[in-house]
C-alpha atoms as a PDB file:
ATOM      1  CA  UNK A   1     -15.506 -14.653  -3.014  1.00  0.00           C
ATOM      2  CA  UNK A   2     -17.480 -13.862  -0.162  1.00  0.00           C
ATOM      3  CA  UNK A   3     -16.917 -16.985   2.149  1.00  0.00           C
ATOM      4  CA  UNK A   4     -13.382 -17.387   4.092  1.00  0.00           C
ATOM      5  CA  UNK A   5     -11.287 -19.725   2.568  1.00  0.00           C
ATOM      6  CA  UNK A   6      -7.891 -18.914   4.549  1.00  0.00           C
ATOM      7  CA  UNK A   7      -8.480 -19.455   8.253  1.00  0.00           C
ATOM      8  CA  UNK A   8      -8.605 -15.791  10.303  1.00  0.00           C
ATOM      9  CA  UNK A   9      -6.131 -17.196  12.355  1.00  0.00           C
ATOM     10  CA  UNK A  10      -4.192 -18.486   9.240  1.00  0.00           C
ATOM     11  CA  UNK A  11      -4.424 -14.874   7.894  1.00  0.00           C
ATOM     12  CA  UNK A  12      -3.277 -13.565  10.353  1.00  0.00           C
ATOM     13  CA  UNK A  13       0.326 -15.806  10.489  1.00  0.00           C
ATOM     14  CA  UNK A  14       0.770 -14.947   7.175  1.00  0.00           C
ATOM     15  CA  UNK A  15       0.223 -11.584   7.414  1.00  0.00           C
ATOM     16  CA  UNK A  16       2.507 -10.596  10.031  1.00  0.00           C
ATOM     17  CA  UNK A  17       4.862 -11.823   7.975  1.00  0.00           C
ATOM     18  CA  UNK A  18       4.485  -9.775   5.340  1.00  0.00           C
ATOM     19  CA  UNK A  19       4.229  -6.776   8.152  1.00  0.00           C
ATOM     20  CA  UNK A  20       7.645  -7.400   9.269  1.00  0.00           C
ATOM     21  CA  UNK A  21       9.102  -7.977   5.693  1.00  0.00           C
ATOM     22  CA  UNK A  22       7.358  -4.802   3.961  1.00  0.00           C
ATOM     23  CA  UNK A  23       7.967  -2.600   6.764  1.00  0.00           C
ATOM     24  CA  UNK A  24      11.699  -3.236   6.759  1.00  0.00           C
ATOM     25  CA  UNK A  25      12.015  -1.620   3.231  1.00  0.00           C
ATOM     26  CA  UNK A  26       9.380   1.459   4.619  1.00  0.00           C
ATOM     27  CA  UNK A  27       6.424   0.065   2.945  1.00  0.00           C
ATOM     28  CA  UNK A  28       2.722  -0.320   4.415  1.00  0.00           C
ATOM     29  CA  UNK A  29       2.557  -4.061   2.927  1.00  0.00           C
ATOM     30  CA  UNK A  30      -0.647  -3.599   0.735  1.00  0.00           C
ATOM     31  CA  UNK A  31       0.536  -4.452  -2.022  1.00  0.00           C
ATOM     32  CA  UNK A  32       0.479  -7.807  -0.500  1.00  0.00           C
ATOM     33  CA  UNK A  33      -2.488  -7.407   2.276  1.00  0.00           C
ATOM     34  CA  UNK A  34      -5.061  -6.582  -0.453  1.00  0.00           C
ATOM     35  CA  UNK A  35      -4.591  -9.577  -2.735  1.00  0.00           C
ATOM     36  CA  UNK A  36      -4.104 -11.754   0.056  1.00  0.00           C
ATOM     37  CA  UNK A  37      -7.539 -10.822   1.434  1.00  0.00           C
ATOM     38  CA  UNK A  38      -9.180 -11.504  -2.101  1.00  0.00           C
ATOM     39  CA  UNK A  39      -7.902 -14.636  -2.069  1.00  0.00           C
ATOM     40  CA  UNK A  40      -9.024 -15.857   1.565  1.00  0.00           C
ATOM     41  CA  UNK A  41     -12.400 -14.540   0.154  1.00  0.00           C
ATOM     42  CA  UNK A  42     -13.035 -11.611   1.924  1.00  0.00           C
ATOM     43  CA  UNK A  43     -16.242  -9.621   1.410  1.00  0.00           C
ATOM     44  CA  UNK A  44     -14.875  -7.050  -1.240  1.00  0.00           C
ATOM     45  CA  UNK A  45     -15.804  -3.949   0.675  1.00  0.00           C
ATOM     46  CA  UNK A  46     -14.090  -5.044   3.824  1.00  0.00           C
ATOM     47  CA  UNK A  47     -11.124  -5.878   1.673  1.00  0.00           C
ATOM     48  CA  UNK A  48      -9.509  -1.974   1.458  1.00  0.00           C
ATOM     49  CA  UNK A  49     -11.047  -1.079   4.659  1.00  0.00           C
ATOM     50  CA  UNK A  50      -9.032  -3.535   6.523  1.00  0.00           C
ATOM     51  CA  UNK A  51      -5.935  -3.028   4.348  1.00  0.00           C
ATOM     52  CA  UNK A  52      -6.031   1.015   5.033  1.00  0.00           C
ATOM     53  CA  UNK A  53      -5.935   0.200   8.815  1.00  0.00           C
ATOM     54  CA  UNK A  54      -3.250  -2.309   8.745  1.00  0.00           C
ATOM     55  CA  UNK A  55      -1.425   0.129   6.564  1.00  0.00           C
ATOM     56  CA  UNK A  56      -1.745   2.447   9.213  1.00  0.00           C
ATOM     57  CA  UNK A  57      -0.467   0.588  11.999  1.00  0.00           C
ATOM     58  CA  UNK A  58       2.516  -0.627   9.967  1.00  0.00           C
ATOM     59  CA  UNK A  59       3.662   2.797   8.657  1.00  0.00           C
ATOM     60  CA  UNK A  60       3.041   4.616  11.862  1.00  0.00           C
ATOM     61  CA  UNK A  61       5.417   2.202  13.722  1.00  0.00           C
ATOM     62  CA  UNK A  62       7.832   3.174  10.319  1.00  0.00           C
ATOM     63  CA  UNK A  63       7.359   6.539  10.291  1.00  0.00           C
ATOM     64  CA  UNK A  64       8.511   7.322  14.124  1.00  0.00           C
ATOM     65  CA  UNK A  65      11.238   4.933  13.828  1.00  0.00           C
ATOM     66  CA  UNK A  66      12.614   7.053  10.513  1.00  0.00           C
ATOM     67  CA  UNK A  67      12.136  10.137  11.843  1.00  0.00           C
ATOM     68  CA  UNK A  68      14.205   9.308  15.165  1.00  0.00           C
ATOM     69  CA  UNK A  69      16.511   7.837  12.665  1.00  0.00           C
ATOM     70  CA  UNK A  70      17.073  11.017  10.698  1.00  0.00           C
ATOM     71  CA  UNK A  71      15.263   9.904   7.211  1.00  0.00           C
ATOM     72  CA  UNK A  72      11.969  11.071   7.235  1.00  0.00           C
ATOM     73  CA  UNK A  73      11.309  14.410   5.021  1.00  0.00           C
ATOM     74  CA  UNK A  74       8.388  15.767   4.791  1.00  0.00           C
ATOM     75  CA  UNK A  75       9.324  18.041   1.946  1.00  0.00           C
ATOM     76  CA  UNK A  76       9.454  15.525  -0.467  1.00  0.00           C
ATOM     77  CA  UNK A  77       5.804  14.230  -0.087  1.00  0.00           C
ATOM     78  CA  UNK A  78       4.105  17.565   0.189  1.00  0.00           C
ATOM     79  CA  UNK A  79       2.729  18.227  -3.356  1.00  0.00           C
ATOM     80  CA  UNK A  80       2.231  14.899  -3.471  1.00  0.00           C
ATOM     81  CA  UNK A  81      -0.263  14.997  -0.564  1.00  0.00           C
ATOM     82  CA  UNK A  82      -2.074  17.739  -1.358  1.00  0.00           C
ATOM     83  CA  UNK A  83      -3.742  16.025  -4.198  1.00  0.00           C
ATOM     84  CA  UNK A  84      -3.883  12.465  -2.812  1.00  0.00           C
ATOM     85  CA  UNK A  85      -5.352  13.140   0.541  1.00  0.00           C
ATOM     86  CA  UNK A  86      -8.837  14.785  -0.725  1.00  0.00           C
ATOM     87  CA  UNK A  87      -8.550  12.130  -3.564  1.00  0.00           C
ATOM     88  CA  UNK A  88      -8.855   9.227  -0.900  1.00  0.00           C
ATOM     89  CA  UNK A  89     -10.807  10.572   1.310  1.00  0.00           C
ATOM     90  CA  UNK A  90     -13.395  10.828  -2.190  1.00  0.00           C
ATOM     91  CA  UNK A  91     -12.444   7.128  -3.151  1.00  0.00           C
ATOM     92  CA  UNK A  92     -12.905   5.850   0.439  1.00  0.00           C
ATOM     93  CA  UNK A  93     -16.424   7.251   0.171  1.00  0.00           C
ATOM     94  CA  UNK A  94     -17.593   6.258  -2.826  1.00  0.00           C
ATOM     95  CA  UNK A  95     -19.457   2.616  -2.991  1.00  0.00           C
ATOM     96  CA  UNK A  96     -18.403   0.937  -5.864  1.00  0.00           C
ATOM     97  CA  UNK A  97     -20.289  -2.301  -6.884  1.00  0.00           C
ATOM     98  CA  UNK A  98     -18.792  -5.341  -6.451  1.00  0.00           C
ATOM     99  CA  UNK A  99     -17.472  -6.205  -9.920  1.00  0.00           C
ATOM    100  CA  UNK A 100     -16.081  -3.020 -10.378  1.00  0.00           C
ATOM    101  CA  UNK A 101     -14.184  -3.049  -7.649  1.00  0.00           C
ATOM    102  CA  UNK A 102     -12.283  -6.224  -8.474  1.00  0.00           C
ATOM    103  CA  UNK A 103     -11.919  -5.160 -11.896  1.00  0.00           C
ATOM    104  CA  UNK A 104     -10.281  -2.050 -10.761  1.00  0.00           C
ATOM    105  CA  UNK A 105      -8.139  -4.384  -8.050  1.00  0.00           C
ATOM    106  CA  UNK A 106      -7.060  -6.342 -10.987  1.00  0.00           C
ATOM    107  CA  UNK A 107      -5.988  -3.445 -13.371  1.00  0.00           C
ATOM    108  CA  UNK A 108      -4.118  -2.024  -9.928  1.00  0.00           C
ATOM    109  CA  UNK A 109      -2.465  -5.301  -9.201  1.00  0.00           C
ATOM    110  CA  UNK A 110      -1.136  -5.457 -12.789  1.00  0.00           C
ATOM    111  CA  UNK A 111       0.503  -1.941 -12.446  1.00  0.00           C
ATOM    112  CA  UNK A 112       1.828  -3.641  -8.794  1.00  0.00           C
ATOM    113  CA  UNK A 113       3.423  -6.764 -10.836  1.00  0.00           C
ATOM    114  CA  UNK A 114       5.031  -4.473 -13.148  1.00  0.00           C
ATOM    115  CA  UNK A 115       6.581  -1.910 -10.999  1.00  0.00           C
ATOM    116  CA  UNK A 116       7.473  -5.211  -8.815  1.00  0.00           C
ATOM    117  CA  UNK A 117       8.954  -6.939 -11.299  1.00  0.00           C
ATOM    118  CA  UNK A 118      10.356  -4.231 -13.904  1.00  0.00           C
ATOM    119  CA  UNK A 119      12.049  -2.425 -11.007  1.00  0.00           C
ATOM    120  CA  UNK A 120      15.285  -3.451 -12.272  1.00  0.00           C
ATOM    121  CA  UNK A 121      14.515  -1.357 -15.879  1.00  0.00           C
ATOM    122  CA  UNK A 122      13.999   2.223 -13.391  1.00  0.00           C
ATOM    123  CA  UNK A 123      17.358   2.897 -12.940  1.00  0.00           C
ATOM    124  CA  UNK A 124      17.208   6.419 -15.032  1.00  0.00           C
ATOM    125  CA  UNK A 125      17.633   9.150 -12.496  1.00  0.00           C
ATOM    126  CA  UNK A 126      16.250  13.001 -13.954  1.00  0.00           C
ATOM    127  CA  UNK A 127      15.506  15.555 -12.975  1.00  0.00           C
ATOM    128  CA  UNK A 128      12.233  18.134 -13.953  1.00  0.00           C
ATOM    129  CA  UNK A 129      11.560  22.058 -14.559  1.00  0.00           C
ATOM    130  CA  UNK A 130       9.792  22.944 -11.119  1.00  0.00           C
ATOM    131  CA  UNK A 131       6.553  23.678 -13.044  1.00  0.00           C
ATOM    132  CA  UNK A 132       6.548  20.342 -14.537  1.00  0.00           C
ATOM    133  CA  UNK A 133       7.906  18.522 -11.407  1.00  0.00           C
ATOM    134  CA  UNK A 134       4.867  20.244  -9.195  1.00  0.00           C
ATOM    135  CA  UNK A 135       2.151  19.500 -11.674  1.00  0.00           C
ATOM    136  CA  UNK A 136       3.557  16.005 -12.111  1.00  0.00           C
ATOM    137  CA  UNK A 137       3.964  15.172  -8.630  1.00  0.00           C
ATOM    138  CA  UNK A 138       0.307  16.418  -7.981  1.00  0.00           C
ATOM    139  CA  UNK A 139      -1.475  14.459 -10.631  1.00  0.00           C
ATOM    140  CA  UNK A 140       0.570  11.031  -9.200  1.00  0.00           C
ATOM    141  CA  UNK A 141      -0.630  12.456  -5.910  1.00  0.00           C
ATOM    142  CA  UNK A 142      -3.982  12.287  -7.346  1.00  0.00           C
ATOM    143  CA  UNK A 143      -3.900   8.905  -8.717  1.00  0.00           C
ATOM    144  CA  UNK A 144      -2.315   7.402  -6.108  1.00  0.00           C
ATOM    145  CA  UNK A 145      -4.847   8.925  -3.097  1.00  0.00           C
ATOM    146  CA  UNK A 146      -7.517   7.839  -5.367  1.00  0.00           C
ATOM    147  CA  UNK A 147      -6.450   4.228  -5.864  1.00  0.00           C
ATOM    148  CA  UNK A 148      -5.804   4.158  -2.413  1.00  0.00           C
ATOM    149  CA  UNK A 149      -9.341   4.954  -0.951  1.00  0.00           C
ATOM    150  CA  UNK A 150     -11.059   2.432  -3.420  1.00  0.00           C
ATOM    151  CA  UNK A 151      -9.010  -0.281  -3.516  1.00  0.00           C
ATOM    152  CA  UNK A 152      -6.407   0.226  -0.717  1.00  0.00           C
ATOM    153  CA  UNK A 153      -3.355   0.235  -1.723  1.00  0.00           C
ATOM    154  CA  UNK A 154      -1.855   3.155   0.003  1.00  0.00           C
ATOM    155  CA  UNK A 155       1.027   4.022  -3.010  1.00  0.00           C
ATOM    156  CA  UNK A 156       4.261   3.797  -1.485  1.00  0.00           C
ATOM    157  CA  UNK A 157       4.995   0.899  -3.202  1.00  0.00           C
ATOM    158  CA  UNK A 158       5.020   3.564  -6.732  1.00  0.00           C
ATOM    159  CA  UNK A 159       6.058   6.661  -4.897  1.00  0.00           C
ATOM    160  CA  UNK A 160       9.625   5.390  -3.140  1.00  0.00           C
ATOM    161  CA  UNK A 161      11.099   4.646  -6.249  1.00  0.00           C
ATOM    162  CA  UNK A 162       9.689   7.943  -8.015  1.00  0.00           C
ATOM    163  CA  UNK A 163      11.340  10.493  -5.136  1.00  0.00           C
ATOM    164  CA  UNK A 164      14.840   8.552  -6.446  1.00  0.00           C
ATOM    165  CA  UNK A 165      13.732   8.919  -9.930  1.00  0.00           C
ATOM    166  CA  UNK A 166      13.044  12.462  -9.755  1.00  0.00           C
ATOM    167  CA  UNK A 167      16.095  13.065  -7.846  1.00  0.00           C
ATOM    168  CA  UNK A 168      14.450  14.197  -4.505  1.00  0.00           C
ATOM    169  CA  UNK A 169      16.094  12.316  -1.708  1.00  0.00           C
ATOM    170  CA  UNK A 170      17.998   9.121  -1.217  1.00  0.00           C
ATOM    171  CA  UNK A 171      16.688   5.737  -0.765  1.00  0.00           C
ATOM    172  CA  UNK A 172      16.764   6.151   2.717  1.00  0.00           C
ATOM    173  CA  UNK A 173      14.843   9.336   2.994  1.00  0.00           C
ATOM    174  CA  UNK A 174      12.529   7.705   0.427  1.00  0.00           C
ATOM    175  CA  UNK A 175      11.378   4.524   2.120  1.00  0.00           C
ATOM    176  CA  UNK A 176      10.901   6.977   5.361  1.00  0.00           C
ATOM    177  CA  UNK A 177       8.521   9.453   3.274  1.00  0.00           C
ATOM    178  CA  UNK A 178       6.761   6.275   1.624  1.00  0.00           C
ATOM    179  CA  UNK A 179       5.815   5.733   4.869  1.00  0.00           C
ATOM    180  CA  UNK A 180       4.362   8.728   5.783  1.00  0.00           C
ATOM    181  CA  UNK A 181       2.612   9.287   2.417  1.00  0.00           C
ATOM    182  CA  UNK A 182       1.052   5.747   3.247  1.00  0.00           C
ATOM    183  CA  UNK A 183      -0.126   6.602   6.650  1.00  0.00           C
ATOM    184  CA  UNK A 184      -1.757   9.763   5.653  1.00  0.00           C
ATOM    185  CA  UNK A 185      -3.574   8.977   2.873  1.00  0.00           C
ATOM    186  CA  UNK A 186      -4.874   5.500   4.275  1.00  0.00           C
ATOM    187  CA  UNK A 187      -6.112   7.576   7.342  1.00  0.00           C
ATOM    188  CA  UNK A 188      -8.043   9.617   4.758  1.00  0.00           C
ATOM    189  CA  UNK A 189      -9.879   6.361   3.051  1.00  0.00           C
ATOM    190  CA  UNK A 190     -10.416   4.979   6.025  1.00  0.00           C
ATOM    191  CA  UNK A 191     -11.821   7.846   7.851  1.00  0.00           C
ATOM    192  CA  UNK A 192     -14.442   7.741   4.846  1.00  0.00           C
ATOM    193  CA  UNK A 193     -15.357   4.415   4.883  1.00  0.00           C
ATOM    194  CA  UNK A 194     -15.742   4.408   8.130  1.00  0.00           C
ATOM    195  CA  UNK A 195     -18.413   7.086   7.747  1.00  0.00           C
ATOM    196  CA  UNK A 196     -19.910   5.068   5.625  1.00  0.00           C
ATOM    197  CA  UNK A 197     -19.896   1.579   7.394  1.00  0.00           C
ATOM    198  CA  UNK A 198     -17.667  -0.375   5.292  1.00  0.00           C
ATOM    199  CA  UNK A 199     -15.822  -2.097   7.961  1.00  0.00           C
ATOM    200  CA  UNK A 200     -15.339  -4.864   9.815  1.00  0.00           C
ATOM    201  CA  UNK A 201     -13.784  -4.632  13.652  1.00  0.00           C
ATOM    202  CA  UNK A 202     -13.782  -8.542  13.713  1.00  0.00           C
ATOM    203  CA  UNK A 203     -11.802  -9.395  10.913  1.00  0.00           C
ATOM    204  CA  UNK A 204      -9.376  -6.047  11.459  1.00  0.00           C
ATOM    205  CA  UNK A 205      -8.781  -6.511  15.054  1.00  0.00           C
ATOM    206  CA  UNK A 206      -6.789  -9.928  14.984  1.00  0.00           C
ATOM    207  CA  UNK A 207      -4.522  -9.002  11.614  1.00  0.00           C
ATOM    208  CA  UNK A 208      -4.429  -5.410  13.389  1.00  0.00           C
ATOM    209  CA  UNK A 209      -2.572  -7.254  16.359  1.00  0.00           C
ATOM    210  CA  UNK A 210      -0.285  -9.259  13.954  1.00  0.00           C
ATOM    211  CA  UNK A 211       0.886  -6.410  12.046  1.00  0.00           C
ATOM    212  CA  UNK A 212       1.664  -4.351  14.930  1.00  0.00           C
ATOM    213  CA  UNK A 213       3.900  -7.449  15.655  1.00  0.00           C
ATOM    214  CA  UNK A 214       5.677  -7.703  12.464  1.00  0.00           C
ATOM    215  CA  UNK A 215       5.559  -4.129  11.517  1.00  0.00           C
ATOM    216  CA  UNK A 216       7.608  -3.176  14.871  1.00  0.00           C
ATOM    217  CA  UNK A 217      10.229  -5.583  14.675  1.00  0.00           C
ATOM    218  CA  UNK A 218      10.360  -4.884  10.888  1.00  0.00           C
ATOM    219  CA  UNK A 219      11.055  -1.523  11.098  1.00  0.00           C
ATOM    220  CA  UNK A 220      13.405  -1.864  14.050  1.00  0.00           C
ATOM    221  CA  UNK A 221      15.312  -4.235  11.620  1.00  0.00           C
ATOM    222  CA  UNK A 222      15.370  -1.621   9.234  1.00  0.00           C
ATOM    223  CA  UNK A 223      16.261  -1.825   5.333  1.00  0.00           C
ATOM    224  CA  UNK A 224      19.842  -2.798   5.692  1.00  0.00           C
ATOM    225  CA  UNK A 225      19.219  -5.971   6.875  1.00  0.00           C
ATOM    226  CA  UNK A 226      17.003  -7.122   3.794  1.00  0.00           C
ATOM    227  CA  UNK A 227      16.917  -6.140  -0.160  1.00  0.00           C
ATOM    228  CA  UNK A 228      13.970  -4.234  -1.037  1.00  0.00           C
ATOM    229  CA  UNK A 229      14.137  -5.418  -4.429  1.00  0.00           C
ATOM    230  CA  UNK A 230      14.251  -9.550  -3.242  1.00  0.00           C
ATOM    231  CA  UNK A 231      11.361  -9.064  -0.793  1.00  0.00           C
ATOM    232  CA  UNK A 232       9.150  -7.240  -3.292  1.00  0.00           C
ATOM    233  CA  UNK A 233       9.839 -10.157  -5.636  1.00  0.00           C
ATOM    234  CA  UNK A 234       8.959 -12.746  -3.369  1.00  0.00           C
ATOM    235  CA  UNK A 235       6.016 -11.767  -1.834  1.00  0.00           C
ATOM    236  CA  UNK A 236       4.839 -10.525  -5.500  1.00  0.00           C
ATOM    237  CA  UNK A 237       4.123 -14.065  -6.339  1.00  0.00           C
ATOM    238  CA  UNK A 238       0.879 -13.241  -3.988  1.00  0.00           C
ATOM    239  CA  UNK A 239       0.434 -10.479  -6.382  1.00  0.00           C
ATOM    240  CA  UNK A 240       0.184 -12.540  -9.510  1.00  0.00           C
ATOM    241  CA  UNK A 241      -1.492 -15.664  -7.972  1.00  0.00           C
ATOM    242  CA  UNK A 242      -4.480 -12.803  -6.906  1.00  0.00           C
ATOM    243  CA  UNK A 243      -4.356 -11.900 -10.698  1.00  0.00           C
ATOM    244  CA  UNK A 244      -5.244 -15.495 -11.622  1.00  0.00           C
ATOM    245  CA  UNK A 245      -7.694 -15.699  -9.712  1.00  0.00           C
ATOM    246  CA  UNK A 246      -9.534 -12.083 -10.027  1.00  0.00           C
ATOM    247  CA  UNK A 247      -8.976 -13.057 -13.698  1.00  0.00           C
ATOM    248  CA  UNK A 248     -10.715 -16.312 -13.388  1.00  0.00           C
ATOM    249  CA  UNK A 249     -13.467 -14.710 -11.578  1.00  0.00           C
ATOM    250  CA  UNK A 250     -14.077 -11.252 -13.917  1.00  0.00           C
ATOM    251  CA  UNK A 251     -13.995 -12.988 -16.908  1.00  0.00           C
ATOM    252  CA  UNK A 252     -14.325 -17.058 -16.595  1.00  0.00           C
ATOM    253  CA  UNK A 253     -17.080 -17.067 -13.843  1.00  0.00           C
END
C-alpha cells in the first residue's frame, strides 16, 4: 500500500471536501482523512502524520470561529486533556511496524463505523458521581490521546457526543470543545513524530492548502446549515470501504 493510487491532486479535491463538510459539525475530518490516505496508498507512517496536521489546520480555523461565536468551553475538555495530551505525544513517538499499525487502524476504524452508524442508539443522557465522572473522563482522555498519536485520529469524532451524554454542555458547546480537544492533542502527536522524522512536507503541503479551504468556509457555514448525523453517514462509507480493504490486506494478502 505503499505506491499512490489516488492522484495528489485527486486527494486533494476530495479532501477539501471532507474539510468543509466535517468542520461544519466541529470535527477535524480524520475520521475520514486517515482511511482515505490508506486507500490512495500512502506510506503507513506518513498516513497519521499528515492527518494530525490537517486536523490541525481544520480545527484551529473551528476553534476561533466558536469561541468568537460564544461555544467554545474549555471546562469541559480539561480532564480530558490532561490524560490525552502526554498519551499522544507517547503514541506519536513510538514506531510501530507496519502491520501493526494497520491492524490497529482497522480495529479504530471499526469503533469509527459504529459510533458513525449506531449514533442514533446514544440518545441516553446521565449524569456521573464527580469521582467517577473525573476518573472516567481521564481514562477516555487516555485512550483517545493515545489512538490519536498512532493512528491519527484526533477523537472528537467519540468525545462530542460523550460531553452530551454525560450532560456537560450542549451540542453547540460540544462540537466547539471537539475542536479544541482535536487541535491539542494532534499538535502533541505531531510534535513527536516530527521529532522523529515521520513526515512528509510534500504530500502535507498540497492537502494542507485544501483543507484550509474547506475547513474555513466550513466552519463559517457552521452546524446549522448541515446535519451532523447525515454527513457522518455519508462520508462513513469511506470508513467501511477502508475496512475492506485493510481487511483484505491483514488477513487475505
Amino acid at each position: 500500500m505503499d505506491e499512490m493510487i489516488i492522484p495528489l491532486f485527486g486527494l486533494a479535491a476530495i479532501f477539501f471536501i471532507v474539510a468543509l463538510l466535517y468542520s461544519s459539525v466541529g470535527l477535524g475530518g480524520a475520521s475520514s482523512y486517515v482511511p482515505l490516505l490508506a486507500l490512495a496508498g500512502v506510506y503507513y507512517e506518513w498516513i497519521p502524520s499528515t492527518a494530525l496536521m490537517l486536523n490541525i489546520a481544520v480545527t484551529l480555523i473551528g476553534s476561533i470561529n466558536y469561541w468568537k461565536q460564544g461555544h467554545l468551553r474549555m471546562k469541559l475538555i480539561g480532564v480530558f486533556l490532561l490524560s490525552s495530551m502526554p498519551m499522544s505525544y507517547l503514541g506519536g513517538a513510538i514506531a510501530l511496524d507496519k502491520e501493526v499499525f494497520y491492524l490497529l487502524l482497522w480495529v479504530t476504524l471499526v469503533f469509527v463505523a459504529i459510533r458513525i452508524y449506531w449514533k442514533g442508539e446514544l440518545r441516553l443522557e446521565f449524569k456521573l458521581h464527580p469521582k467517577s465522572q473525573l476518573f472516567v473522563s481521564l481514562l477516555l482522555g487516555a485512550v483517545l490521546g493515545f489512538v490519536s498519536g498512532t493512528v491519527g485520529i484526533g477523537g472528537g469524532i467519540y468525545l462530542v457526543p460523550l460531553i452530551i451524554l454525560f450532560g456537560l454542555g450542549t451540542e453547540q458547546e460540544a462540537a466547539a470543545s471537539g475542536a479544541a480537544f482535536i487541535l491539542l492533542n494532534s499538535m502533541a502527536g505531531l510534535v513527536a513524530r516530527f521529532q522523529r522524522g515521520a513526515v512528509s512536507l510534500e504530500l502535507m503541503l498540497p492537502l494542507l492548502l485544501a483543507v484550509l479551504a474547506g475547513g474555513f468556509l466550513g466552519s463559517r457555514l457552521g452546524a446549522v446549515r448541515f446535519n451532523p448525523l447525515t454527513i457522518q453517514q455519508i462520508l462513513g462509507l469511506v470508513v467501511i470501504l477502508a475496512l475492506l480493504l485493510l481487511s483484505r490486506n491483514i488477513w487475505f494478502s
